[in-house]
C-alpha atoms as a PDB file:
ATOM      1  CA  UNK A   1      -5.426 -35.458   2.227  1.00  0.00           C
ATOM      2  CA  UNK A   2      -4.578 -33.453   5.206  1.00  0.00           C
ATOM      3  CA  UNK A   3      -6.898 -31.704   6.889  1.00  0.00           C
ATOM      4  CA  UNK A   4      -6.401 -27.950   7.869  1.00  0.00           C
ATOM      5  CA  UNK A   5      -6.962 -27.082  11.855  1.00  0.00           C
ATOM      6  CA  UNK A   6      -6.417 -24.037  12.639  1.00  0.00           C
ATOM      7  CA  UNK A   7      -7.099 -22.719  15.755  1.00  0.00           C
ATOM      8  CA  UNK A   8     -10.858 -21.893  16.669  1.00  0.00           C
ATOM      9  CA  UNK A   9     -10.362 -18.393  17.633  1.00  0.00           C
ATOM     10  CA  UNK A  10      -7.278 -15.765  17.155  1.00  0.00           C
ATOM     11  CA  UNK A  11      -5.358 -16.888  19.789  1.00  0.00           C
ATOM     12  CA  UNK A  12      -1.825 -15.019  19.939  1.00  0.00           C
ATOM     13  CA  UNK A  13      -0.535 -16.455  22.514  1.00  0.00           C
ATOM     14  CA  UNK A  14      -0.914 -19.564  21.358  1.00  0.00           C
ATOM     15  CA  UNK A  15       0.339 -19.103  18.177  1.00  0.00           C
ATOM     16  CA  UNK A  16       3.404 -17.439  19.711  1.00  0.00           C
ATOM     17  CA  UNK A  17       3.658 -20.642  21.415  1.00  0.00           C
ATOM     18  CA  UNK A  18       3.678 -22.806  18.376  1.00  0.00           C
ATOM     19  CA  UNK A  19       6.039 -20.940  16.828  1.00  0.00           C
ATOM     20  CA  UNK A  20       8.361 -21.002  19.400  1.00  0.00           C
ATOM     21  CA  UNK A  21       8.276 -24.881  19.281  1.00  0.00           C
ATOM     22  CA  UNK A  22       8.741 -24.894  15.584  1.00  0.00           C
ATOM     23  CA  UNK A  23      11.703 -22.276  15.674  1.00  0.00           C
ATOM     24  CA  UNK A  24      13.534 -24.768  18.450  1.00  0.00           C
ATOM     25  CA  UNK A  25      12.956 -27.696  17.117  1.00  0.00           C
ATOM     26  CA  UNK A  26      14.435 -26.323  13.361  1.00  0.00           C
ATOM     27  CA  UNK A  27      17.826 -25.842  15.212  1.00  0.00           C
ATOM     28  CA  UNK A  28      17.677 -29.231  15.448  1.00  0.00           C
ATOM     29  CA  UNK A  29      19.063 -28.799  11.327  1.00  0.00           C
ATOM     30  CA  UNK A  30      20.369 -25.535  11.572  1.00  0.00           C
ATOM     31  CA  UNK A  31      22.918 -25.006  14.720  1.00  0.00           C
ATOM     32  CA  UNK A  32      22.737 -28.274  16.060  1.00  0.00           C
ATOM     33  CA  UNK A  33      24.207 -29.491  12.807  1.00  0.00           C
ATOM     34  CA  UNK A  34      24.559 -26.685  10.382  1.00  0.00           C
ATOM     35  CA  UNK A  35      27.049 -23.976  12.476  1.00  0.00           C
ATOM     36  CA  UNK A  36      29.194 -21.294  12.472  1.00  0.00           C
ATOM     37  CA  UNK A  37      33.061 -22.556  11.557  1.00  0.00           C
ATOM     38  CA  UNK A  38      34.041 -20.161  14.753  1.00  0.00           C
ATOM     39  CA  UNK A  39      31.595 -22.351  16.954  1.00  0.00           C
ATOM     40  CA  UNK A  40      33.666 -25.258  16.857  1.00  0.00           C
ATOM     41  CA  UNK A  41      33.505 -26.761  19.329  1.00  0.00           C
ATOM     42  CA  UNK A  42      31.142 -24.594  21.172  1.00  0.00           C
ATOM     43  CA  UNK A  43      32.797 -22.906  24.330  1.00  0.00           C
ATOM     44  CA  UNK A  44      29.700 -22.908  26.790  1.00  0.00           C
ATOM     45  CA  UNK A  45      32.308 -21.156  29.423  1.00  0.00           C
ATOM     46  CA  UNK A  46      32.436 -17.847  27.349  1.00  0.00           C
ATOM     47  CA  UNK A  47      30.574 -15.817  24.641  1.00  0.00           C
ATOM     48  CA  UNK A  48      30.985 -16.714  21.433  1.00  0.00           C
ATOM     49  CA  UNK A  49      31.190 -13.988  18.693  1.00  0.00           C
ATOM     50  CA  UNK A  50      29.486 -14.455  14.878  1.00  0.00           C
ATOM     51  CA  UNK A  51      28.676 -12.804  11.992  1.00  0.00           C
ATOM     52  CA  UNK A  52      26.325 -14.935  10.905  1.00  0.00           C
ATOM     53  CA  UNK A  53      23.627 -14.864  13.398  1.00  0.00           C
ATOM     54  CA  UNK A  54      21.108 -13.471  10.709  1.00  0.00           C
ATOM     55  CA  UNK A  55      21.439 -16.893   8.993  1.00  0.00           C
ATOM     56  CA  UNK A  56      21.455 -19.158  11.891  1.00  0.00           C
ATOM     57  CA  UNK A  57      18.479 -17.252  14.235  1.00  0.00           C
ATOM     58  CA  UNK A  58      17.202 -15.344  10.878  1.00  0.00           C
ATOM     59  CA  UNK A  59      16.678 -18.387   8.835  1.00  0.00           C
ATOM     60  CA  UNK A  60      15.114 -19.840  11.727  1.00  0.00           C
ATOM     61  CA  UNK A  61      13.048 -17.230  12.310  1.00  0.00           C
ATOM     62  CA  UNK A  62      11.714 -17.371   8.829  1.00  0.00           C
ATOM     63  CA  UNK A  63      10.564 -21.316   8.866  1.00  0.00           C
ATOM     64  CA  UNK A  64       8.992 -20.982  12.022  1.00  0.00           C
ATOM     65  CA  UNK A  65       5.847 -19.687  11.674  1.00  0.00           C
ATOM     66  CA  UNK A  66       6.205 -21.237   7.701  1.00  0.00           C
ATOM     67  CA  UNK A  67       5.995 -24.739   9.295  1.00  0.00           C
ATOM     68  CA  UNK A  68       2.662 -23.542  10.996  1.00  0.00           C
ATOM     69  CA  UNK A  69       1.510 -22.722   7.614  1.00  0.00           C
ATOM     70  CA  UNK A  70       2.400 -25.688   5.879  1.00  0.00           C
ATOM     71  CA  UNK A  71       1.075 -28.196   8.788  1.00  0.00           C
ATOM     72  CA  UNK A  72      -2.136 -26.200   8.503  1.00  0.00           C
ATOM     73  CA  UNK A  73      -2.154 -24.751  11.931  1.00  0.00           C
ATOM     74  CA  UNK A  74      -2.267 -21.383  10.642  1.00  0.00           C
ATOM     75  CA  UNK A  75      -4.716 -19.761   7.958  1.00  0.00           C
ATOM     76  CA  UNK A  76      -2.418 -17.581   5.029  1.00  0.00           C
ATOM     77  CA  UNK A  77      -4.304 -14.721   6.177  1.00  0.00           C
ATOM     78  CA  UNK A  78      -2.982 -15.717   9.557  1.00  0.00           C
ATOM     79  CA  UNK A  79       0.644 -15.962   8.097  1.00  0.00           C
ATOM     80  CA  UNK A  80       0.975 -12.822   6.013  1.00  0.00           C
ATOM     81  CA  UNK A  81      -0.297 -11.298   9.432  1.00  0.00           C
ATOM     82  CA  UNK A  82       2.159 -11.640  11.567  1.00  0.00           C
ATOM     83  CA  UNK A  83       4.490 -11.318   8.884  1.00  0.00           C
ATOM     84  CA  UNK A  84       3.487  -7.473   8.513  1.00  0.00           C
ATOM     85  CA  UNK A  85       3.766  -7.335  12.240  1.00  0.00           C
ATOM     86  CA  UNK A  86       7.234  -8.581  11.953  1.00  0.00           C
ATOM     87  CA  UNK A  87       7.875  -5.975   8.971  1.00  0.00           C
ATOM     88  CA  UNK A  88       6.179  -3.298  11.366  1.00  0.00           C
ATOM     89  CA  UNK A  89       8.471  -4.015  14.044  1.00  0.00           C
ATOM     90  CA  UNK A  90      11.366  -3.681  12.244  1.00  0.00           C
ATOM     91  CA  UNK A  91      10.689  -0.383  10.196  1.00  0.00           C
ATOM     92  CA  UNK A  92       8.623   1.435  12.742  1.00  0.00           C
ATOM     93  CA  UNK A  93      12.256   1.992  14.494  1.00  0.00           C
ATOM     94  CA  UNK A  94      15.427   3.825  12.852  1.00  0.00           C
ATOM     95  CA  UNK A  95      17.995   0.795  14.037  1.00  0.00           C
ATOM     96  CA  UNK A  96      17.447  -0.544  10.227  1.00  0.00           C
ATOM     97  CA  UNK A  97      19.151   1.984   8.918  1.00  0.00           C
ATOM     98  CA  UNK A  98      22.104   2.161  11.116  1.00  0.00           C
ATOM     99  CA  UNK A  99      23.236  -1.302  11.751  1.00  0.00           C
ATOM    100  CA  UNK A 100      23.520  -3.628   9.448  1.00  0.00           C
ATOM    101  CA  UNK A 101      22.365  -7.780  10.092  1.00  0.00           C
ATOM    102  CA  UNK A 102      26.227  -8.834   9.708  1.00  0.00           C
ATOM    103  CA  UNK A 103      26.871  -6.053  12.995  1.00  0.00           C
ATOM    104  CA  UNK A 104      23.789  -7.163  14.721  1.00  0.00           C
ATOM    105  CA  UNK A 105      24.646 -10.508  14.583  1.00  0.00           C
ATOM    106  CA  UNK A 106      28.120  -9.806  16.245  1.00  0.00           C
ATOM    107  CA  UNK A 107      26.709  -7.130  18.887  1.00  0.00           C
ATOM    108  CA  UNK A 108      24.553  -9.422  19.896  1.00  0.00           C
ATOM    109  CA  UNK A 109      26.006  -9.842  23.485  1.00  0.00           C
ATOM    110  CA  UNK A 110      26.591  -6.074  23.864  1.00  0.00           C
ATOM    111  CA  UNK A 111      23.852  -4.602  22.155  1.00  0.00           C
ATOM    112  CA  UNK A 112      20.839  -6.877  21.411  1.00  0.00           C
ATOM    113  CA  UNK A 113      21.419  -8.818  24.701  1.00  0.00           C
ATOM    114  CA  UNK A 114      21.954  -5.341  26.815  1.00  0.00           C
ATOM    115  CA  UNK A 115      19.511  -2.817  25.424  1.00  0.00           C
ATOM    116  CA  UNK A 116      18.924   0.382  26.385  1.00  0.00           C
ATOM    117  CA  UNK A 117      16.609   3.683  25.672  1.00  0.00           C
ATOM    118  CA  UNK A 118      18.386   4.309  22.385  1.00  0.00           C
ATOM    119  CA  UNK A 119      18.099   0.667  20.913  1.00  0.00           C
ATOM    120  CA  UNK A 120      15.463   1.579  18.849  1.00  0.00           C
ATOM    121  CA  UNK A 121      17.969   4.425  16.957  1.00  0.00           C
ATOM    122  CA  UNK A 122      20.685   2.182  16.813  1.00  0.00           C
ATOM    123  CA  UNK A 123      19.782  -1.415  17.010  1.00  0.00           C
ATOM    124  CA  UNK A 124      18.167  -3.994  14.478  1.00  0.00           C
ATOM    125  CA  UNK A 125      16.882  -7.804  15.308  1.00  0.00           C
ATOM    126  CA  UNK A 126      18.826 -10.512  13.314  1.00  0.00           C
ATOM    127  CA  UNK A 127      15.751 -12.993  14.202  1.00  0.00           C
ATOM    128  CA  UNK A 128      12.957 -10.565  12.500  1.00  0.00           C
ATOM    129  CA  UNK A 129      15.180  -8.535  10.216  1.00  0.00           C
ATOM    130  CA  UNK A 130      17.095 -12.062   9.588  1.00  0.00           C
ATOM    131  CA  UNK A 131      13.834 -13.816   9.031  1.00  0.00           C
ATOM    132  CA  UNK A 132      12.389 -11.357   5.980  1.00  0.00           C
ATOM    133  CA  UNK A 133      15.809 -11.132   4.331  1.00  0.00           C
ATOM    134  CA  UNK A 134      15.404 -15.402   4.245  1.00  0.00           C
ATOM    135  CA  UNK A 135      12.089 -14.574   3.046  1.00  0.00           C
ATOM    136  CA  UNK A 136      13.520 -12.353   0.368  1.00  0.00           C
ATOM    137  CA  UNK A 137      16.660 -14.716  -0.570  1.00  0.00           C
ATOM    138  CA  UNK A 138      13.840 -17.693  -1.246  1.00  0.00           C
ATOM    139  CA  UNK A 139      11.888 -15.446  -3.274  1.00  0.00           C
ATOM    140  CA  UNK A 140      14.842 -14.089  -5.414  1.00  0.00           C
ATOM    141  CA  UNK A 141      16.551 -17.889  -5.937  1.00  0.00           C
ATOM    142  CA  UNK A 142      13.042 -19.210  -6.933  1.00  0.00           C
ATOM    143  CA  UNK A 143      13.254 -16.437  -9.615  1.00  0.00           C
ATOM    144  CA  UNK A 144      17.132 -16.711 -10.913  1.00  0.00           C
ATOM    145  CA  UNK A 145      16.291 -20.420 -11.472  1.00  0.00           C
ATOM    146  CA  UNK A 146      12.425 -20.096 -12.529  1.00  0.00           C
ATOM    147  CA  UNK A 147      11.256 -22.462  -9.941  1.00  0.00           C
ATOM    148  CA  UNK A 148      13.857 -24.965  -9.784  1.00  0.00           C
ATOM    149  CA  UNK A 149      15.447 -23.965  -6.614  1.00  0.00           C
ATOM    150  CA  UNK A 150      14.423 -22.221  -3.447  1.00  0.00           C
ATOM    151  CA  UNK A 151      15.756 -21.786   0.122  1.00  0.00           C
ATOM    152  CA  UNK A 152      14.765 -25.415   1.325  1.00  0.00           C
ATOM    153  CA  UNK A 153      16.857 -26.914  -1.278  1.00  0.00           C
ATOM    154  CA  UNK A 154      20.126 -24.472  -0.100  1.00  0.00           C
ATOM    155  CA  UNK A 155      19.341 -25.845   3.331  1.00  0.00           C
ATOM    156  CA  UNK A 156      19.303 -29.557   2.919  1.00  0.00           C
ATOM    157  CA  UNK A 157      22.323 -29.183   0.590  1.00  0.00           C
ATOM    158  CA  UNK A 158      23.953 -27.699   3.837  1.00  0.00           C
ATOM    159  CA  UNK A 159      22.643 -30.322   6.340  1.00  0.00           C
ATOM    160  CA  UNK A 160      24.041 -32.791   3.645  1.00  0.00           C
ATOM    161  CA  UNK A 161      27.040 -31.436   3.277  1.00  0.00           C
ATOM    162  CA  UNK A 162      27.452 -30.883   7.286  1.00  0.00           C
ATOM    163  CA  UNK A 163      27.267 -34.449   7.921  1.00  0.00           C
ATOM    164  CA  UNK A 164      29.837 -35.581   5.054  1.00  0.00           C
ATOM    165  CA  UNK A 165      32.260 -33.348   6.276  1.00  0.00           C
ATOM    166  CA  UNK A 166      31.492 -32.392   9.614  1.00  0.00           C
ATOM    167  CA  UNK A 167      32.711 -28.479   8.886  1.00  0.00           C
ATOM    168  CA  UNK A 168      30.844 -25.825  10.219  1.00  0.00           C
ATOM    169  CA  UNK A 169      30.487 -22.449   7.852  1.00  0.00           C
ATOM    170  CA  UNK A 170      32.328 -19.554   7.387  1.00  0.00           C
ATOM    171  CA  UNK A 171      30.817 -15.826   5.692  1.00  0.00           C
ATOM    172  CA  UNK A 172      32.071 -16.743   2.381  1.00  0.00           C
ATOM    173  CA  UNK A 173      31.106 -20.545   2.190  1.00  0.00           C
ATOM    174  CA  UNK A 174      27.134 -18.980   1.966  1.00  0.00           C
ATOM    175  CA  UNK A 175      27.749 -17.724  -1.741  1.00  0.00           C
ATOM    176  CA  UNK A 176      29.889 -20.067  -2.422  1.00  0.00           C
ATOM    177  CA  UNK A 177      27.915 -23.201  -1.195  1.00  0.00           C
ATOM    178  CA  UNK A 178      24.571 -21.575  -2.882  1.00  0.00           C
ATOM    179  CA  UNK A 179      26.228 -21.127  -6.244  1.00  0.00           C
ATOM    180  CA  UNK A 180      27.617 -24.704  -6.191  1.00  0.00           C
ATOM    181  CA  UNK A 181      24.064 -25.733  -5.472  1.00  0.00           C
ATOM    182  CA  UNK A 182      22.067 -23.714  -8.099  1.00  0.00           C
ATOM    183  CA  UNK A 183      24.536 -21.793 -10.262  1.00  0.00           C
ATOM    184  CA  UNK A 184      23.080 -18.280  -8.839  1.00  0.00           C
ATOM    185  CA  UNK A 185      25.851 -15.774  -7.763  1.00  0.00           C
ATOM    186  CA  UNK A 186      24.575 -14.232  -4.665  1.00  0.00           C
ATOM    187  CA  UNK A 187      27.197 -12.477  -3.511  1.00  0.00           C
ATOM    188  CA  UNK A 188      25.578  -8.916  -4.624  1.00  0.00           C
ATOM    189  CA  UNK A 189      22.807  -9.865  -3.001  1.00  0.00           C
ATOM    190  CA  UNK A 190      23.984 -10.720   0.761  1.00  0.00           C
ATOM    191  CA  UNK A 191      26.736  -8.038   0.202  1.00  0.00           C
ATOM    192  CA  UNK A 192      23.548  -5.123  -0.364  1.00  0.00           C
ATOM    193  CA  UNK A 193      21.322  -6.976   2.637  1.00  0.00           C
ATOM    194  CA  UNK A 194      23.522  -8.298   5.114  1.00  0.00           C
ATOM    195  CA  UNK A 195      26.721  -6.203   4.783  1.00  0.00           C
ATOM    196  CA  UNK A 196      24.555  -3.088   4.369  1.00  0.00           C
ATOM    197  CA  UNK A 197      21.491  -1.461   5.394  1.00  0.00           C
ATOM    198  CA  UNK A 198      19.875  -1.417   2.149  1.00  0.00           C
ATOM    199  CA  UNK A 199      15.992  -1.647   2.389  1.00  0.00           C
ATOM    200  CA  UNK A 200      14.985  -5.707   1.922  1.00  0.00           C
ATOM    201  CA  UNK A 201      13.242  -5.789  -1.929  1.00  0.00           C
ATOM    202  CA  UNK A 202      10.045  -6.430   0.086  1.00  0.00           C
ATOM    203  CA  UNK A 203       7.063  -5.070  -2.099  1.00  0.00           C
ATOM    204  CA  UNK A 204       9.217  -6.711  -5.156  1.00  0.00           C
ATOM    205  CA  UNK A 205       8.843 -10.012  -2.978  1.00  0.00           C
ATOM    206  CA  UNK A 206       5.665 -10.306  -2.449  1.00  0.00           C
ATOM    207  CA  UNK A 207       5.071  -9.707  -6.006  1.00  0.00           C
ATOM    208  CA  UNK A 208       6.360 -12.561  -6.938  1.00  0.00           C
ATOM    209  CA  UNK A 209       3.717 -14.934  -4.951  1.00  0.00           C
ATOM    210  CA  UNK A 210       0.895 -12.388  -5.726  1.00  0.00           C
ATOM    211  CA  UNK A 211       0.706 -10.288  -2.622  1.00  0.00           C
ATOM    212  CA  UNK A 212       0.563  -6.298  -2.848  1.00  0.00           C
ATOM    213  CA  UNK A 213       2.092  -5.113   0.712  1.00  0.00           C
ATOM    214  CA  UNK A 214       0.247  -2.191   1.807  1.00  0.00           C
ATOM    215  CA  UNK A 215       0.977   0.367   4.170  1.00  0.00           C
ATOM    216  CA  UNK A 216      -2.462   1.687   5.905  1.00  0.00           C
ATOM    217  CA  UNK A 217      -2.716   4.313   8.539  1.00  0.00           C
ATOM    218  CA  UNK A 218      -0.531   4.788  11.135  1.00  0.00           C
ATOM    219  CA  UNK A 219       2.145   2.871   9.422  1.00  0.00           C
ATOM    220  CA  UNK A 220       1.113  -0.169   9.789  1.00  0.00           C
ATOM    221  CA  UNK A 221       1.092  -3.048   7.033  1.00  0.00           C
ATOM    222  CA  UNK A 222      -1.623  -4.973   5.203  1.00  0.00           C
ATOM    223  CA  UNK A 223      -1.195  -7.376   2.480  1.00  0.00           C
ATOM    224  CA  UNK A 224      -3.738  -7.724  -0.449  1.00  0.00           C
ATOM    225  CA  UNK A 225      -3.891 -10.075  -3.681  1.00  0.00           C
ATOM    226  CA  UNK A 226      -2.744  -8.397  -6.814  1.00  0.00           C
ATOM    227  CA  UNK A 227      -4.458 -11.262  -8.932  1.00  0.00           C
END
Protein backbone atom coordinates (compact mmCIF):
# COMPACT_ATOMS: atom_id res chain seq x y z
CA UNK A 1 0.00 0.00 0.00
CA UNK A 2 1.57 3.30 -0.52
CA UNK A 3 2.62 5.19 2.04
CA UNK A 4 1.70 8.98 2.38
CA UNK A 5 4.89 11.53 2.90
CA UNK A 6 4.11 14.62 3.04
CA UNK A 7 6.36 17.12 3.83
CA UNK A 8 7.39 17.59 7.62
CA UNK A 9 6.57 21.15 7.90
CA UNK A 10 4.47 23.74 5.55
CA UNK A 11 6.97 24.37 3.27
CA UNK A 12 5.69 26.68 0.27
CA UNK A 13 8.39 26.91 -1.46
CA UNK A 14 8.84 23.62 -1.76
CA UNK A 15 5.64 22.72 -2.68
CA UNK A 16 5.74 25.43 -5.36
CA UNK A 17 8.64 23.54 -6.45
CA UNK A 18 6.96 20.23 -6.80
CA UNK A 19 4.37 21.51 -8.57
CA UNK A 20 6.28 23.11 -10.98
CA UNK A 21 7.95 19.70 -11.80
CA UNK A 22 4.64 18.00 -12.04
CA UNK A 23 3.05 20.83 -14.31
CA UNK A 24 6.32 20.34 -16.83
CA UNK A 25 6.57 17.08 -16.88
CA UNK A 26 2.42 16.73 -17.78
CA UNK A 27 3.28 18.64 -21.06
CA UNK A 28 5.04 15.81 -21.72
CA UNK A 29 1.01 14.46 -22.73
CA UNK A 30 -0.47 17.62 -23.25
CA UNK A 31 1.64 20.04 -25.78
CA UNK A 32 4.33 17.83 -26.45
CA UNK A 33 1.79 15.50 -27.97
CA UNK A 34 -1.66 16.82 -27.52
CA UNK A 35 -1.46 20.59 -29.42
CA UNK A 36 -3.02 23.28 -30.87
CA UNK A 37 -3.88 22.45 -34.87
CA UNK A 38 -2.32 26.21 -35.44
CA UNK A 39 1.00 24.94 -33.71
CA UNK A 40 1.90 22.77 -36.39
CA UNK A 41 4.77 22.63 -36.73
CA UNK A 42 5.79 24.95 -34.04
CA UNK A 43 7.52 28.20 -35.43
CA UNK A 44 10.18 28.82 -32.57
CA UNK A 45 11.27 32.05 -34.84
CA UNK A 46 7.94 33.93 -34.07
CA UNK A 47 4.94 34.05 -31.63
CA UNK A 48 2.47 31.82 -32.05
CA UNK A 49 -1.20 32.89 -31.45
CA UNK A 50 -4.06 30.37 -29.69
CA UNK A 51 -7.21 30.26 -28.35
CA UNK A 52 -6.81 27.49 -26.51
CA UNK A 53 -4.23 28.26 -24.02
CA UNK A 54 -6.81 27.72 -21.09
CA UNK A 55 -6.81 24.02 -22.11
CA UNK A 56 -3.25 23.45 -22.83
CA UNK A 57 -1.58 25.68 -19.63
CA UNK A 58 -5.18 25.49 -17.75
CA UNK A 59 -5.51 21.80 -17.83
CA UNK A 60 -2.06 21.65 -16.82
CA UNK A 61 -2.40 23.81 -14.24
CA UNK A 62 -5.17 21.78 -12.78
CA UNK A 63 -3.17 18.20 -12.59
CA UNK A 64 -0.30 19.71 -11.17
CA UNK A 65 -0.68 20.10 -7.79
CA UNK A 66 -3.52 16.93 -8.27
CA UNK A 67 -0.50 14.64 -8.98
CA UNK A 68 0.98 15.89 -5.56
CA UNK A 69 -2.17 14.77 -4.06
CA UNK A 70 -2.49 11.55 -5.52
CA UNK A 71 1.41 10.54 -4.99
CA UNK A 72 0.78 11.55 -1.39
CA UNK A 73 3.13 14.43 -1.23
CA UNK A 74 0.49 16.69 -0.25
CA UNK A 75 -2.20 16.37 2.66
CA UNK A 76 -6.13 17.25 1.11
CA UNK A 77 -6.11 19.92 3.54
CA UNK A 78 -2.91 20.92 1.83
CA UNK A 79 -4.67 20.66 -1.66
CA UNK A 80 -7.97 22.43 -1.13
CA UNK A 81 -5.46 25.14 0.27
CA UNK A 82 -3.83 26.31 -2.32
CA UNK A 83 -6.70 25.72 -4.35
CA UNK A 84 -8.61 28.67 -2.46
CA UNK A 85 -5.45 30.62 -2.91
CA UNK A 86 -5.69 30.03 -6.55
CA UNK A 87 -9.59 30.97 -6.39
CA UNK A 88 -8.43 34.11 -4.26
CA UNK A 89 -6.13 35.18 -6.80
CA UNK A 90 -8.32 35.13 -9.43
CA UNK A 91 -11.50 36.86 -7.88
CA UNK A 92 -9.76 39.27 -5.60
CA UNK A 93 -9.06 41.24 -9.10
CA UNK A 94 -11.85 42.60 -11.65
CA UNK A 95 -9.85 41.02 -14.92
CA UNK A 96 -12.50 37.95 -14.48
CA UNK A 97 -15.06 39.81 -15.47
CA UNK A 98 -13.69 41.54 -18.42
CA UNK A 99 -11.75 39.07 -20.36
CA UNK A 100 -12.76 36.02 -21.05
CA UNK A 101 -10.13 32.54 -20.94
CA UNK A 102 -10.61 32.15 -24.91
CA UNK A 103 -9.09 36.22 -25.08
CA UNK A 104 -6.58 35.54 -22.44
CA UNK A 105 -5.32 32.75 -24.05
CA UNK A 106 -4.75 34.77 -27.35
CA UNK A 107 -3.41 38.08 -25.51
CA UNK A 108 -1.14 36.21 -24.01
CA UNK A 109 1.96 37.82 -25.73
CA UNK A 110 0.49 41.35 -25.44
CA UNK A 111 -1.23 41.31 -22.33
CA UNK A 112 -0.37 38.45 -19.90
CA UNK A 113 3.30 38.46 -21.11
CA UNK A 114 3.49 42.55 -20.93
CA UNK A 115 1.52 43.62 -17.89
CA UNK A 116 1.01 46.73 -16.63
CA UNK A 117 -0.73 48.81 -13.57
CA UNK A 118 -4.19 48.10 -14.96
CA UNK A 119 -3.78 44.21 -15.45
CA UNK A 120 -5.58 43.54 -12.55
CA UNK A 121 -8.93 45.53 -14.21
CA UNK A 122 -8.48 44.02 -17.36
CA UNK A 123 -6.53 40.86 -17.34
CA UNK A 124 -7.32 37.14 -16.23
CA UNK A 125 -4.66 34.03 -15.93
CA UNK A 126 -5.50 31.10 -18.33
CA UNK A 127 -3.10 28.84 -15.98
CA UNK A 128 -5.24 29.61 -12.60
CA UNK A 129 -8.52 30.67 -14.15
CA UNK A 130 -7.78 27.68 -16.80
CA UNK A 131 -6.95 25.32 -14.01
CA UNK A 132 -10.50 25.72 -11.86
CA UNK A 133 -12.60 25.74 -15.03
CA UNK A 134 -10.68 21.95 -15.63
CA UNK A 135 -11.57 21.50 -12.15
CA UNK A 136 -15.16 22.38 -12.87
CA UNK A 137 -15.41 20.47 -16.41
CA UNK A 138 -14.20 17.08 -14.34
CA UNK A 139 -16.68 17.69 -11.80
CA UNK A 140 -19.65 18.37 -14.22
CA UNK A 141 -18.67 15.15 -16.74
CA UNK A 142 -18.37 12.91 -13.59
CA UNK A 143 -22.02 14.06 -12.99
CA UNK A 144 -23.65 13.90 -16.74
CA UNK A 145 -22.33 10.29 -16.76
CA UNK A 146 -22.78 9.37 -12.88
CA UNK A 147 -19.25 8.36 -12.44
CA UNK A 148 -18.40 6.75 -15.56
CA UNK A 149 -16.33 9.41 -17.06
CA UNK A 150 -14.18 12.24 -15.84
CA UNK A 151 -11.46 14.55 -17.23
CA UNK A 152 -8.60 11.83 -17.19
CA UNK A 153 -10.54 9.67 -19.42
CA UNK A 154 -11.14 12.92 -22.09
CA UNK A 155 -7.39 13.24 -21.85
CA UNK A 156 -6.06 9.84 -22.66
CA UNK A 157 -8.76 9.59 -25.37
CA UNK A 158 -6.85 12.71 -26.79
CA UNK A 159 -3.25 11.41 -26.27
CA UNK A 160 -4.72 8.25 -28.05
CA UNK A 161 -6.14 9.78 -30.63
CA UNK A 162 -2.94 12.24 -31.13
CA UNK A 163 -0.74 9.45 -31.82
CA UNK A 164 -3.16 7.57 -34.41
CA UNK A 165 -3.49 10.50 -36.31
CA UNK A 166 -0.87 12.78 -35.54
CA UNK A 167 -3.48 16.02 -35.76
CA UNK A 168 -3.21 18.60 -33.40
CA UNK A 169 -6.76 20.31 -32.13
CA UNK A 170 -8.78 22.91 -33.21
CA UNK A 171 -11.71 25.04 -30.77
CA UNK A 172 -14.40 22.89 -32.02
CA UNK A 173 -12.68 19.36 -31.96
CA UNK A 174 -12.95 19.89 -27.72
CA UNK A 175 -16.87 19.31 -27.81
CA UNK A 176 -16.75 17.35 -30.40
CA UNK A 177 -13.94 14.89 -29.29
CA UNK A 178 -15.61 14.88 -25.57
CA UNK A 179 -19.03 13.96 -26.88
CA UNK A 180 -17.59 11.15 -29.06
CA UNK A 181 -15.92 9.98 -25.90
CA UNK A 182 -18.81 10.10 -23.34
CA UNK A 183 -21.98 11.16 -25.16
CA UNK A 184 -22.09 14.60 -23.00
CA UNK A 185 -22.72 17.77 -25.17
CA UNK A 186 -20.50 20.35 -23.75
CA UNK A 187 -20.71 22.88 -25.95
CA UNK A 188 -23.04 25.12 -23.48
CA UNK A 189 -20.74 24.58 -21.10
CA UNK A 190 -17.24 25.85 -22.66
CA UNK A 191 -19.39 28.38 -24.67
CA UNK A 192 -20.69 30.05 -20.86
CA UNK A 193 -16.86 29.49 -19.31
CA UNK A 194 -14.45 29.93 -21.90
CA UNK A 195 -16.20 32.15 -24.49
CA UNK A 196 -17.63 34.24 -21.64
CA UNK A 197 -16.97 35.58 -18.34
CA UNK A 198 -19.57 33.78 -16.58
CA UNK A 199 -18.63 33.00 -12.88
CA UNK A 200 -17.04 29.10 -12.82
CA UNK A 201 -20.10 26.88 -10.93
CA UNK A 202 -17.53 26.72 -8.09
CA UNK A 203 -19.58 26.31 -4.75
CA UNK A 204 -21.86 23.83 -7.05
CA UNK A 205 -18.39 21.96 -7.59
CA UNK A 206 -17.28 21.39 -4.60
CA UNK A 207 -20.58 20.10 -3.68
CA UNK A 208 -20.31 17.43 -5.55
CA UNK A 209 -17.07 15.87 -3.65
CA UNK A 210 -18.44 17.18 -0.27
CA UNK A 211 -16.64 20.44 0.22
CA UNK A 212 -18.63 23.73 1.31
CA UNK A 213 -16.29 26.73 -0.10
CA UNK A 214 -16.36 29.43 2.31
CA UNK A 215 -15.56 32.89 2.07
CA UNK A 216 -14.08 34.24 5.61
CA UNK A 217 -12.92 37.71 6.32
CA UNK A 218 -11.21 39.75 4.16
CA UNK A 219 -12.28 37.76 1.22
CA UNK A 220 -10.41 35.14 1.48
CA UNK A 221 -11.52 31.34 0.99
CA UNK A 222 -11.82 28.33 3.28
CA UNK A 223 -13.18 25.03 2.46
CA UNK A 224 -15.18 22.88 5.01
CA UNK A 225 -16.93 19.29 4.80
CA UNK A 226 -20.62 19.44 4.26
CA UNK A 227 -20.90 15.66 5.37
Amino acid sequence: MRKNVYQNKDDSNYTNLLGLFSHEYFHAWNVKTIKPKIFQPYDLEKENYTNQLWAFEGITSFYDDFFLLKAGLISSKKYLSLMAKNIDDIYQQKGHEKQTLAQSSFNAWTKYYKQDENNWNSIVSYYKKGALFAFCLDIYLCQKSQGKCSLNDVMRYLYQDYLSSQQGLTENDWPTKILQLTSIDVSDFLNSYVYQTTPLPLQESFAHIGVELQEIEHHNLAFGAVF
